[in-house]
C-alpha atoms as a PDB file:
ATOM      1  CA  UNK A   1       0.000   0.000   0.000  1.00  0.00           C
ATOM      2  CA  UNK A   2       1.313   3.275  -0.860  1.00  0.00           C
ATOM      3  CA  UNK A   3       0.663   7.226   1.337  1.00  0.00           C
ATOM      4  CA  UNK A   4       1.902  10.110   0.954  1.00  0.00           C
ATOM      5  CA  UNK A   5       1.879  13.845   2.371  1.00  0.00           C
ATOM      6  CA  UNK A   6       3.517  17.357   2.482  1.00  0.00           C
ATOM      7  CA  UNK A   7       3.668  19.684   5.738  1.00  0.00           C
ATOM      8  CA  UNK A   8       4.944  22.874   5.994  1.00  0.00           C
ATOM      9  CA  UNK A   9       7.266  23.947   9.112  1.00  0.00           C
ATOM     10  CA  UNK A  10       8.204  27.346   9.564  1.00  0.00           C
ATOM     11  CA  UNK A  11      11.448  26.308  10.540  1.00  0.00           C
ATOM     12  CA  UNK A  12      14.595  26.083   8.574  1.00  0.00           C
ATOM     13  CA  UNK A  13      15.492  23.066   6.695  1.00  0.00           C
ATOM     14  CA  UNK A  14      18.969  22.220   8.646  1.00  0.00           C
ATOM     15  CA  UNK A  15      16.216  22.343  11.888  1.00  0.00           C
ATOM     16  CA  UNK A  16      14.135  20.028  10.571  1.00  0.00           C
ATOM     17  CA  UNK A  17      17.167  18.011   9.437  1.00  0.00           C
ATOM     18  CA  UNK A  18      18.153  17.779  12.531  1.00  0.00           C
ATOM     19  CA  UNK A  19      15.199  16.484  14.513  1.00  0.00           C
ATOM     20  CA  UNK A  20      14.564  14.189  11.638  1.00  0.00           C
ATOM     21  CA  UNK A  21      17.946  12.480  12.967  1.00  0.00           C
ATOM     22  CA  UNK A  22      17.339  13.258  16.814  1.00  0.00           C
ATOM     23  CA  UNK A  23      15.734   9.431  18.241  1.00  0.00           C
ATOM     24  CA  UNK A  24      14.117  11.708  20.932  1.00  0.00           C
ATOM     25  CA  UNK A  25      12.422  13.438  18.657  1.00  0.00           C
ATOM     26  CA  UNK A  26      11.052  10.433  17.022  1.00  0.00           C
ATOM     27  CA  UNK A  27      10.367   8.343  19.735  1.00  0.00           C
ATOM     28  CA  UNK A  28       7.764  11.106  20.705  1.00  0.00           C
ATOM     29  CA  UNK A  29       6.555  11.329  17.419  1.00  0.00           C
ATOM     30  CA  UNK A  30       6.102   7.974  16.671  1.00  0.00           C
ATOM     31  CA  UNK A  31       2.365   6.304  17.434  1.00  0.00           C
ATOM     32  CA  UNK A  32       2.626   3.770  20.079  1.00  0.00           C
ATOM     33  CA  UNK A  33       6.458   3.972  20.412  1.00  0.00           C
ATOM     34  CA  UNK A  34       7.687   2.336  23.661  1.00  0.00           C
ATOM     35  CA  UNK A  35      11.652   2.599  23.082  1.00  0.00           C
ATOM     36  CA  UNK A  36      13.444   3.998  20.354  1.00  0.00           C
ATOM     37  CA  UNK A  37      17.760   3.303  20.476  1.00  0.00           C
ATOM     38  CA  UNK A  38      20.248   4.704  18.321  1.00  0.00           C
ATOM     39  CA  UNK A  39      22.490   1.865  17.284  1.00  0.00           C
ATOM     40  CA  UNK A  40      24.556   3.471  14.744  1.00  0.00           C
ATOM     41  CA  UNK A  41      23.958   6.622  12.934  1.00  0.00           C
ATOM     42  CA  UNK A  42      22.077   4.872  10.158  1.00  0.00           C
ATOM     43  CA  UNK A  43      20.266   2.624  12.490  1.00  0.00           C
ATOM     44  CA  UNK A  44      17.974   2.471  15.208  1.00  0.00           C
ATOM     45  CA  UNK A  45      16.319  -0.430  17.324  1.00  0.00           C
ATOM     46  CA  UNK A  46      12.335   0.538  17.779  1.00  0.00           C
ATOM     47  CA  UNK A  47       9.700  -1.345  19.808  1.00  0.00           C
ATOM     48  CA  UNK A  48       6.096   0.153  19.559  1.00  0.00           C
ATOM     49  CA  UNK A  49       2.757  -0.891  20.657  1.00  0.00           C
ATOM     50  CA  UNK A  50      -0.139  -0.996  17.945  1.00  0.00           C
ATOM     51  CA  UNK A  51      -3.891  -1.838  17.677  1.00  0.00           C
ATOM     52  CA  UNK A  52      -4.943  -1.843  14.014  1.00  0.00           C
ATOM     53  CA  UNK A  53      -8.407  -2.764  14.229  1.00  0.00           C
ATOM     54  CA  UNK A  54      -9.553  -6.112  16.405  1.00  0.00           C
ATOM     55  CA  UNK A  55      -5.531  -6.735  16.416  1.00  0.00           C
ATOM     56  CA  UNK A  56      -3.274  -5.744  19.431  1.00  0.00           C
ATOM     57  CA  UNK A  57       0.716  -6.434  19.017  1.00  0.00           C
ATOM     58  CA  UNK A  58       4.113  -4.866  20.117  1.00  0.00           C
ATOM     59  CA  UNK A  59       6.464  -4.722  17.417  1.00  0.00           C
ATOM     60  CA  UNK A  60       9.902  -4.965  17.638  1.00  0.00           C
ATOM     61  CA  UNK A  61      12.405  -4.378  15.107  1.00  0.00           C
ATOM     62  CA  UNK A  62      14.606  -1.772  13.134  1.00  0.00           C
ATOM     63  CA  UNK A  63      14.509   1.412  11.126  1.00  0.00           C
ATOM     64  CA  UNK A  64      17.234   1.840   8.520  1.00  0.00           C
ATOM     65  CA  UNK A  65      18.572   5.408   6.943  1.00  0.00           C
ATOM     66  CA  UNK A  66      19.531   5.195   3.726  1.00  0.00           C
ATOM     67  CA  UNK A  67      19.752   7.125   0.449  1.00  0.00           C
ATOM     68  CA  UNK A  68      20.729  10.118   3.345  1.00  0.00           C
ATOM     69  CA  UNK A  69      21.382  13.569   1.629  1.00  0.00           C
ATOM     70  CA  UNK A  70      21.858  16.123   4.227  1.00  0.00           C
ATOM     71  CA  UNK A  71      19.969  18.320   4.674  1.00  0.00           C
ATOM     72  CA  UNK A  72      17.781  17.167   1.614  1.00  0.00           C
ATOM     73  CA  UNK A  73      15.914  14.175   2.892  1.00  0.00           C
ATOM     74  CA  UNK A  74      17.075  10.113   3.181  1.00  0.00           C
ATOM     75  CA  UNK A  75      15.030   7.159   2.703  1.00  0.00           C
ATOM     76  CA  UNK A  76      14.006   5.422   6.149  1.00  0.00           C
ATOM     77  CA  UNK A  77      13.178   1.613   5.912  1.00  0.00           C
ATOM     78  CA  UNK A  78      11.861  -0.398   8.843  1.00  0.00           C
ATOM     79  CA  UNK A  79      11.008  -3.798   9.869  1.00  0.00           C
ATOM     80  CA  UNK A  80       9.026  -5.127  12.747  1.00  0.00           C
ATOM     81  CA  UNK A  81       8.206  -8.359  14.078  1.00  0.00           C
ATOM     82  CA  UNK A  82       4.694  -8.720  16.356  1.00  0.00           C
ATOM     83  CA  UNK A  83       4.906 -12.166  17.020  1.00  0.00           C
ATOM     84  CA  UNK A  84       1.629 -14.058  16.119  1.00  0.00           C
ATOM     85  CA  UNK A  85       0.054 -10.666  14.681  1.00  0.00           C
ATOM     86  CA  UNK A  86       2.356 -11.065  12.183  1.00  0.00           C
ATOM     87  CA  UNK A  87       5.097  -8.404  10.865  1.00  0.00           C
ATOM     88  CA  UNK A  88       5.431  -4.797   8.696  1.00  0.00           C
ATOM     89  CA  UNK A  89       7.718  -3.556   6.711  1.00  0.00           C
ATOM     90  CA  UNK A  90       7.915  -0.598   4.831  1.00  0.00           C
ATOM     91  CA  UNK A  91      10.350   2.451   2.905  1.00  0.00           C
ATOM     92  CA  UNK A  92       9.352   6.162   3.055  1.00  0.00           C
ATOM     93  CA  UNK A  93      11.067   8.550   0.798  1.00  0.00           C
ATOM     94  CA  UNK A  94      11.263  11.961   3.019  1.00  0.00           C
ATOM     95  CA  UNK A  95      12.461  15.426   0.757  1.00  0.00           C
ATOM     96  CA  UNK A  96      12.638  18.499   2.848  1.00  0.00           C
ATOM     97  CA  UNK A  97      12.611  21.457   0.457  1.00  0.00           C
ATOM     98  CA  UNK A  98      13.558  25.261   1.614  1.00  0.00           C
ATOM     99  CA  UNK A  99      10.695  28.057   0.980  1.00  0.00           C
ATOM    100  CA  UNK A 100      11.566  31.246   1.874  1.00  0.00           C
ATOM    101  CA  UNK A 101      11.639  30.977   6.037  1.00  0.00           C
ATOM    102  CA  UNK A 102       9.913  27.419   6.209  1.00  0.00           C
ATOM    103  CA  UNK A 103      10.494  23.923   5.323  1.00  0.00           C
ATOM    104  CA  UNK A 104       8.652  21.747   3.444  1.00  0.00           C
ATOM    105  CA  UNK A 105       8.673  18.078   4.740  1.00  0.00           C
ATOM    106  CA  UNK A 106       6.769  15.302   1.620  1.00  0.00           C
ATOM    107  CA  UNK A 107       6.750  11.960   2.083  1.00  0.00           C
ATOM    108  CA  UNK A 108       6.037   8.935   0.125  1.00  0.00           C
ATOM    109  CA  UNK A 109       5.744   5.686   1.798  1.00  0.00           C
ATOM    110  CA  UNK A 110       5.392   2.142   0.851  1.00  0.00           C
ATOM    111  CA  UNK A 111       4.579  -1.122   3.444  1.00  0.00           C
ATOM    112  CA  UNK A 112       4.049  -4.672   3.551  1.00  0.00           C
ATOM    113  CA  UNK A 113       2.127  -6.318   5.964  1.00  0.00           C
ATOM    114  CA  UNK A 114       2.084 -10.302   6.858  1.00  0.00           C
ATOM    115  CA  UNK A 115       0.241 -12.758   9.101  1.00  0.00           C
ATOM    116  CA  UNK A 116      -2.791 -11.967  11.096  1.00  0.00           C
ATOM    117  CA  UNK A 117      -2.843  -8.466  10.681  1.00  0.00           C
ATOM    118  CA  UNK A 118      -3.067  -9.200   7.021  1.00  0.00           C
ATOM    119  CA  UNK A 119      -6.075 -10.744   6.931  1.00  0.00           C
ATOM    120  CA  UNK A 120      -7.999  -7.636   8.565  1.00  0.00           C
ATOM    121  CA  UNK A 121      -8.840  -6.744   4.755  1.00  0.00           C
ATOM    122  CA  UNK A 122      -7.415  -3.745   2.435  1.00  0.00           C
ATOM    123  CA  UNK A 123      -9.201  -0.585   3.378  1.00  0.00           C
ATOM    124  CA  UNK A 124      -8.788  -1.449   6.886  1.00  0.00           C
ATOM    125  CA  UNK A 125      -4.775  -1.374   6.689  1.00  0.00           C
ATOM    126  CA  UNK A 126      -4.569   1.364   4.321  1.00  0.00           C
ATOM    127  CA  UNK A 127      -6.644   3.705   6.308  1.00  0.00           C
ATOM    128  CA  UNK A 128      -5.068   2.814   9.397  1.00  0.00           C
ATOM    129  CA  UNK A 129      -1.747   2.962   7.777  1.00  0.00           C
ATOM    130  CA  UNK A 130      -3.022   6.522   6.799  1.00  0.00           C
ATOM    131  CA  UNK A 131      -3.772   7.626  10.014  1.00  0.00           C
ATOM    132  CA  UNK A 132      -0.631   6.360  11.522  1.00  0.00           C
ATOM    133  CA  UNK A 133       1.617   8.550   8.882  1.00  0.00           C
ATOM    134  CA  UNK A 134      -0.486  11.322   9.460  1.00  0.00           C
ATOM    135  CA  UNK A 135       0.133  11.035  12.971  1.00  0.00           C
ATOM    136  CA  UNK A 136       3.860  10.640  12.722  1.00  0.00           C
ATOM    137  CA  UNK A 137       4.319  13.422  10.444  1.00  0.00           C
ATOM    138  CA  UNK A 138       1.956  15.870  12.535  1.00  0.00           C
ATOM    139  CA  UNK A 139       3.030  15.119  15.638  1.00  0.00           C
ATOM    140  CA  UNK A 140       6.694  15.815  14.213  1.00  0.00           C
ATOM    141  CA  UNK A 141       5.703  19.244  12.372  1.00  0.00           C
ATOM    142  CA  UNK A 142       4.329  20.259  15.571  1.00  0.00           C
ATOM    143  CA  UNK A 143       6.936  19.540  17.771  1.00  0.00           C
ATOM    144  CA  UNK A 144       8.690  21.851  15.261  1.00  0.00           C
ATOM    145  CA  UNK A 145       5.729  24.209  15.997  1.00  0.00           C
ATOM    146  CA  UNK A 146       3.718  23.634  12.386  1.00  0.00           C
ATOM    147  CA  UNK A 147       0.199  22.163  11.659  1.00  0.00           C
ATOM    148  CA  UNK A 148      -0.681  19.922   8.272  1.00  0.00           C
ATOM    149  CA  UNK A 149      -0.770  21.525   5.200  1.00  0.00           C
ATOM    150  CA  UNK A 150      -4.543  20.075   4.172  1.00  0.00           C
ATOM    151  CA  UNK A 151      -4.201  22.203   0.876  1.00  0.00           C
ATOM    152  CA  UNK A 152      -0.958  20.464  -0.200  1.00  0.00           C
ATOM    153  CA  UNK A 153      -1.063  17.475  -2.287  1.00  0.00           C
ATOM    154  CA  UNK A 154      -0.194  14.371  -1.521  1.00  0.00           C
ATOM    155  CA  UNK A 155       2.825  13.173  -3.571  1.00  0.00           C
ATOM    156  CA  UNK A 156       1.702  10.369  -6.813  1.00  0.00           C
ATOM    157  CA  UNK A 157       2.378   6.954  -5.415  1.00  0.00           C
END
């Protein structure tokens, strides 16, 4: 399933660069996130706690940077286990772009789902996939003191 969005943060882009890197940052951004580690600079270890629909699992697993071109963006790519709910994966493309004195944060994300969780059906997963961007990405822009841009488009998946 593919999502995308844009938000604008009247920040500077080296700002938003650098809580885009900060785990502290993300760990508060992220829905359901119980621990976040930095392992390396390209890596972190994540475990967060999710209920996507009837289904209640903590995930465990990893969250690569790749593709990083600072401050342009990088391509994040994570992996989590939830034992008998079954497992996610996924790759979001994130481009920040300077406009005049704010940033503007699009991403375009891809995931895979497997086992139980799988089987809740489609629109289920996609719209709760949706929400759970949306929530990571807001939650982020307005740590950096911005709200969603609802006139922006969504990038073409």
């Amino acid at each position: 399933m593919d999502i995308g969005g844009t938000y604008r943060i009247p920040v500077p882009r080296e700002a938003v660069w650098t809580a885009l890197n900060d785990p502290a940052v993300l760990g508060r951004c992220i829905p359901g996130c119980k621990e976040l580690t930095q392992v390396s600079p390209e890596e972190m270890a994540a475990k967060v706690a999710l209920k996507i629909g009837p289904v209640s699992a903590t995930f465990a697993g990893t969250v690569l940077l790749e593709d990083i071109r600072a401050p342009e963006g990088y391509t994040l790519v994570g992996q989590g286990n939830g034992g008998m709910a079954g497992f996610a994966k996924g790759r979001a493309v994130v481009s920040l772009a300077q406009e005049g004195p704010e940033t503007v944060l699009t991403y375009a994300a891809k995931a895979e789902i497997g086992g139980k969780i799988a089987t809740l059906g489609g629109r289920l997963m996609q719209a709760t996939s949706r929400k759970l961007a949306d929530e990571f990405f807001g939650k982020f822009a307005a740590a950096l003191g911005a709200a969603a841009d609802p006139a922006a488009p969504a990038p073409a998946a």
